[in-house]
N, C-alpha and C. Protein backbone atom coordinates (compact mmCIF):
# COMPACT_ATOMS: atom_id res chain seq x y z
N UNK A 1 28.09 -61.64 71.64
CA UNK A 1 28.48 -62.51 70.56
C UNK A 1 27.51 -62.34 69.40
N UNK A 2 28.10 -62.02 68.39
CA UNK A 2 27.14 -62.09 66.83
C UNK A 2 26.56 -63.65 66.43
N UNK A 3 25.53 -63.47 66.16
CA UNK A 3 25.26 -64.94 65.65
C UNK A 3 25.65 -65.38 64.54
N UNK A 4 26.25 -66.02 64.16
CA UNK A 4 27.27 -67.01 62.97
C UNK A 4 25.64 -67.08 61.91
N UNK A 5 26.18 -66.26 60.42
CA UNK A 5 25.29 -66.34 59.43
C UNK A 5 25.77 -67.09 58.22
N UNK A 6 24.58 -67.72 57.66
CA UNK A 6 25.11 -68.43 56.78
C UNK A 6 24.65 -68.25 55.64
N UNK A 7 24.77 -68.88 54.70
CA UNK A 7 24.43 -68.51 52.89
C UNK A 7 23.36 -68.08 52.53
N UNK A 8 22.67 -69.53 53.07
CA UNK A 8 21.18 -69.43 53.05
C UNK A 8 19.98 -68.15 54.20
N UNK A 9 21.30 -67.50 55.02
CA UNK A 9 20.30 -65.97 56.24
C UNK A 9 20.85 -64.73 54.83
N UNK A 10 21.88 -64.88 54.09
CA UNK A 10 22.03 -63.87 53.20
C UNK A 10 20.64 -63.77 51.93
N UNK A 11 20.51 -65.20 51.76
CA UNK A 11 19.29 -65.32 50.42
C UNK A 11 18.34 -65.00 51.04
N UNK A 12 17.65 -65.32 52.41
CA UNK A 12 16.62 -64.73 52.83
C UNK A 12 16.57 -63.51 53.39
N UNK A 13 17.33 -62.75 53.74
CA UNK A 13 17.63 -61.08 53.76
C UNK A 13 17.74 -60.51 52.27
N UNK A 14 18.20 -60.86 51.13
CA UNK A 14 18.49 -60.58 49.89
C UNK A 14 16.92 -60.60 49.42
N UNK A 15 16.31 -61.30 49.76
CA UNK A 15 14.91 -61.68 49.08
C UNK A 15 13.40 -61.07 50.54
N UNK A 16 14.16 -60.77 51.07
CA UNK A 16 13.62 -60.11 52.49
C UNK A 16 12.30 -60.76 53.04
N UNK A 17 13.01 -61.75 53.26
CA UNK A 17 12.43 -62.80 53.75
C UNK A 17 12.59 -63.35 55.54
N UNK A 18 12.97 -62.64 56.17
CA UNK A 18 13.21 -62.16 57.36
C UNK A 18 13.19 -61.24 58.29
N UNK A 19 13.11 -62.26 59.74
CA UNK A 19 12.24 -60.96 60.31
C UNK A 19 12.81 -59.54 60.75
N UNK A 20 12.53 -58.47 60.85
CA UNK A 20 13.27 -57.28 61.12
C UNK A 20 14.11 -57.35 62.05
N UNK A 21 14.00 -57.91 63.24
CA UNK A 21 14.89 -57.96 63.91
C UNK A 21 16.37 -59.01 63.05
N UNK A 22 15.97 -59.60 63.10
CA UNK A 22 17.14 -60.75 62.57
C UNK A 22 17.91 -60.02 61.43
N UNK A 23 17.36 -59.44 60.71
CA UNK A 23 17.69 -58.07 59.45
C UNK A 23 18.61 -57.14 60.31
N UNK A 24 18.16 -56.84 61.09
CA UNK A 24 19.43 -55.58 61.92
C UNK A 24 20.58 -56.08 62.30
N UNK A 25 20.27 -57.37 62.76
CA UNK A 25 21.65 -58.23 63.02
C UNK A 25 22.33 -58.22 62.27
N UNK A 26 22.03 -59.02 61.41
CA UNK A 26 22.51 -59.10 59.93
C UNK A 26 23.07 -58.21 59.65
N UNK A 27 22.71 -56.78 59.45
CA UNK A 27 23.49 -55.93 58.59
C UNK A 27 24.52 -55.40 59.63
N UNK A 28 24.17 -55.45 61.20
CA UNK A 28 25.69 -55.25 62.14
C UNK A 28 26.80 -56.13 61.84
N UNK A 29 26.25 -57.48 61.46
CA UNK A 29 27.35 -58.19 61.45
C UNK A 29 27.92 -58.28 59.77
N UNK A 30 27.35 -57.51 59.01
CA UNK A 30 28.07 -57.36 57.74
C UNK A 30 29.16 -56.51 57.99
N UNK A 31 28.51 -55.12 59.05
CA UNK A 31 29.75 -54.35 59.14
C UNK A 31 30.62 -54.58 59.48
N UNK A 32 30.67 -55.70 60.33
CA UNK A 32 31.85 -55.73 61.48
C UNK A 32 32.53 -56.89 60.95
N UNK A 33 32.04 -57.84 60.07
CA UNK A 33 32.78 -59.12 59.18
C UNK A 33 33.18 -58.95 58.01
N UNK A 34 34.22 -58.81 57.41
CA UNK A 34 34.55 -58.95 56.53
C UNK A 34 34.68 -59.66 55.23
N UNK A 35 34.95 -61.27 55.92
CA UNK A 35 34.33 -62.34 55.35
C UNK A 35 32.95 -62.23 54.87
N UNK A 36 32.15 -62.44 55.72
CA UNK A 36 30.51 -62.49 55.51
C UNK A 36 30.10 -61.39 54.64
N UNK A 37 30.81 -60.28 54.74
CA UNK A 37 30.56 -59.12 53.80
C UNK A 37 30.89 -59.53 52.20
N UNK A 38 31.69 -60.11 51.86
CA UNK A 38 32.26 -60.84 50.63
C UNK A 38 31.74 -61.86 50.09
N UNK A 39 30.96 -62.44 51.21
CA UNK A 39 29.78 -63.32 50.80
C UNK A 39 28.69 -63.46 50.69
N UNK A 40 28.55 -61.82 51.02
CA UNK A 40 27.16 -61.57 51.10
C UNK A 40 27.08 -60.86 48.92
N UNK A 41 28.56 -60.20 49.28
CA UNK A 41 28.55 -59.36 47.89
C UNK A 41 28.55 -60.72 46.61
N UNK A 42 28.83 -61.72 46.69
CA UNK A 42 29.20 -62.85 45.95
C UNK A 42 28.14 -63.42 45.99
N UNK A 43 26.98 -63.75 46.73
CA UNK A 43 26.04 -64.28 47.33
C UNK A 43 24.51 -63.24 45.46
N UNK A 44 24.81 -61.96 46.33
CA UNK A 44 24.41 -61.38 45.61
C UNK A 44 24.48 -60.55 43.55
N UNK A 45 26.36 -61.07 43.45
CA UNK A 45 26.59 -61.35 42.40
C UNK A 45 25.55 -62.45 41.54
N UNK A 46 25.86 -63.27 42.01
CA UNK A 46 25.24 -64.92 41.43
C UNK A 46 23.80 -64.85 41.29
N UNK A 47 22.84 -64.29 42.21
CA UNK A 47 21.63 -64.01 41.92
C UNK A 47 21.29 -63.04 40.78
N UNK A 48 21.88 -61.99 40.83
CA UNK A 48 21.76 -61.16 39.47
C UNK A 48 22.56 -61.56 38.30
N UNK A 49 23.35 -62.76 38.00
CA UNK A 49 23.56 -63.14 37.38
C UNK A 49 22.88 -64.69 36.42
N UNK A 50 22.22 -65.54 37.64
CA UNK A 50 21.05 -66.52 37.31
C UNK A 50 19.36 -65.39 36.94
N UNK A 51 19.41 -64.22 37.31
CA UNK A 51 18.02 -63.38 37.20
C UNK A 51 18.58 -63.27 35.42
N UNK A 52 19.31 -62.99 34.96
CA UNK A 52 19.74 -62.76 33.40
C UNK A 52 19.61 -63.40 32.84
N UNK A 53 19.67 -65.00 33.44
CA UNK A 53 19.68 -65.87 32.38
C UNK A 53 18.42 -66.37 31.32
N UNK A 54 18.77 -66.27 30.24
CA UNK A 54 17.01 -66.47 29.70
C UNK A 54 17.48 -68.11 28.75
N UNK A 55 16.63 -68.65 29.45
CA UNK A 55 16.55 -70.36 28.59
C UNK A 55 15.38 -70.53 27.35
N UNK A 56 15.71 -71.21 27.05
CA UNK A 56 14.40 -71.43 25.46
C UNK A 56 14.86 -72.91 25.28
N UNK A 57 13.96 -73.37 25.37
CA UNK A 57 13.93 -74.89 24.71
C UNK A 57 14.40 -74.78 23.40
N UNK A 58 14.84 -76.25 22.99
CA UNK A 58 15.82 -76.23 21.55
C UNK A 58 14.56 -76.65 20.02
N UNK A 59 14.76 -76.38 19.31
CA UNK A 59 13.80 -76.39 18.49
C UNK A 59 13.40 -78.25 18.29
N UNK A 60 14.21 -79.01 18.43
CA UNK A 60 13.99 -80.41 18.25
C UNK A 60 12.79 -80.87 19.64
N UNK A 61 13.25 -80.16 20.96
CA UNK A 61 11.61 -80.07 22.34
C UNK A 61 10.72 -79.48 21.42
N UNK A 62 10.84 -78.23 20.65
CA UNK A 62 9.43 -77.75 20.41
C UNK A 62 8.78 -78.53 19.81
N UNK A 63 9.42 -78.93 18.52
CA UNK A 63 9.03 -80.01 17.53
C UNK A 63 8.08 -81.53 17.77
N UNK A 64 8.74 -81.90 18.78
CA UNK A 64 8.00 -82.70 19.48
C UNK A 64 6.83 -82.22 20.00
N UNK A 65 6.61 -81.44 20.74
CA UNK A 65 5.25 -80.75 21.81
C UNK A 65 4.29 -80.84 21.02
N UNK A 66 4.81 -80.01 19.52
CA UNK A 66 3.65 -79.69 18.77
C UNK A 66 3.56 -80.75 18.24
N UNK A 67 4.25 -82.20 17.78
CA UNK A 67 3.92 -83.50 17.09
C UNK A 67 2.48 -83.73 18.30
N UNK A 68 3.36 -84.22 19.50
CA UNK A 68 2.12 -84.38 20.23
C UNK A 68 0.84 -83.64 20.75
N UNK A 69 1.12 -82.58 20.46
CA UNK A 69 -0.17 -81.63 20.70
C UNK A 69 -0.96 -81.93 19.27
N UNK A 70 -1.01 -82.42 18.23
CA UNK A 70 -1.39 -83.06 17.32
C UNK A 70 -2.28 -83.67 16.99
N UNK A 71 -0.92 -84.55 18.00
CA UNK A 71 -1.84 -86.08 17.43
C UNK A 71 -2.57 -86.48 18.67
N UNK A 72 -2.81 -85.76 19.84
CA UNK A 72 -3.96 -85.71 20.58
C UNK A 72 -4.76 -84.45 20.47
N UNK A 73 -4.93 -83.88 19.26
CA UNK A 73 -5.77 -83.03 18.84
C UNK A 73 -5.93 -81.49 19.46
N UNK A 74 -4.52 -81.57 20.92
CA UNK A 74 -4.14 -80.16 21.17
C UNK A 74 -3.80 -79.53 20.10
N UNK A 75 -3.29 -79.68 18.91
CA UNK A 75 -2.86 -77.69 18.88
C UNK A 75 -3.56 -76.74 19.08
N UNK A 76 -5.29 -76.93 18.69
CA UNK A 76 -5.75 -75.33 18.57
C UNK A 76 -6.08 -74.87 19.90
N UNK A 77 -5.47 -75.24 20.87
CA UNK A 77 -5.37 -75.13 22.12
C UNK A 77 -4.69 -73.94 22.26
């Protein structure tokens, strides 16, 4: 019997975070599941898609930081 993998054994194989043995499993039972294979590929979509994302605070946060970096005498920090 294969051991039933779940979202979170794909993120820690994806990020190889697991132990070798448990890793061999894993990738037998990608071959042989189809499902789990689709969720492993989807699993791995979404991570390289949150790795792209680039955030920046909006200029009205910056504005503030630097008010208060100020007026407690941070800026030349």
């Amino acid at each position: 019997m294969i051991k039933p993998f779940t979202p979170n054994d794909l993120i820690r194989y994806i990020y190889q975070e697991m132990p070798k043995v448990e890793q061999e499993l894993l990738v037998q039972a990608l071959h042989s599941d189809d499902s789990l294979m689709q969720e492993y590929v989807e699993v791995l979509s979404t991570i390289e898609q949150v790795d792209q994302i680039r955030l920046q605070p909006s200029e009205k946060v910056v504005q503030a930081i630097k008010r208060n970096a100020k007026s407690t005498g941070l800026e030349k920090v």
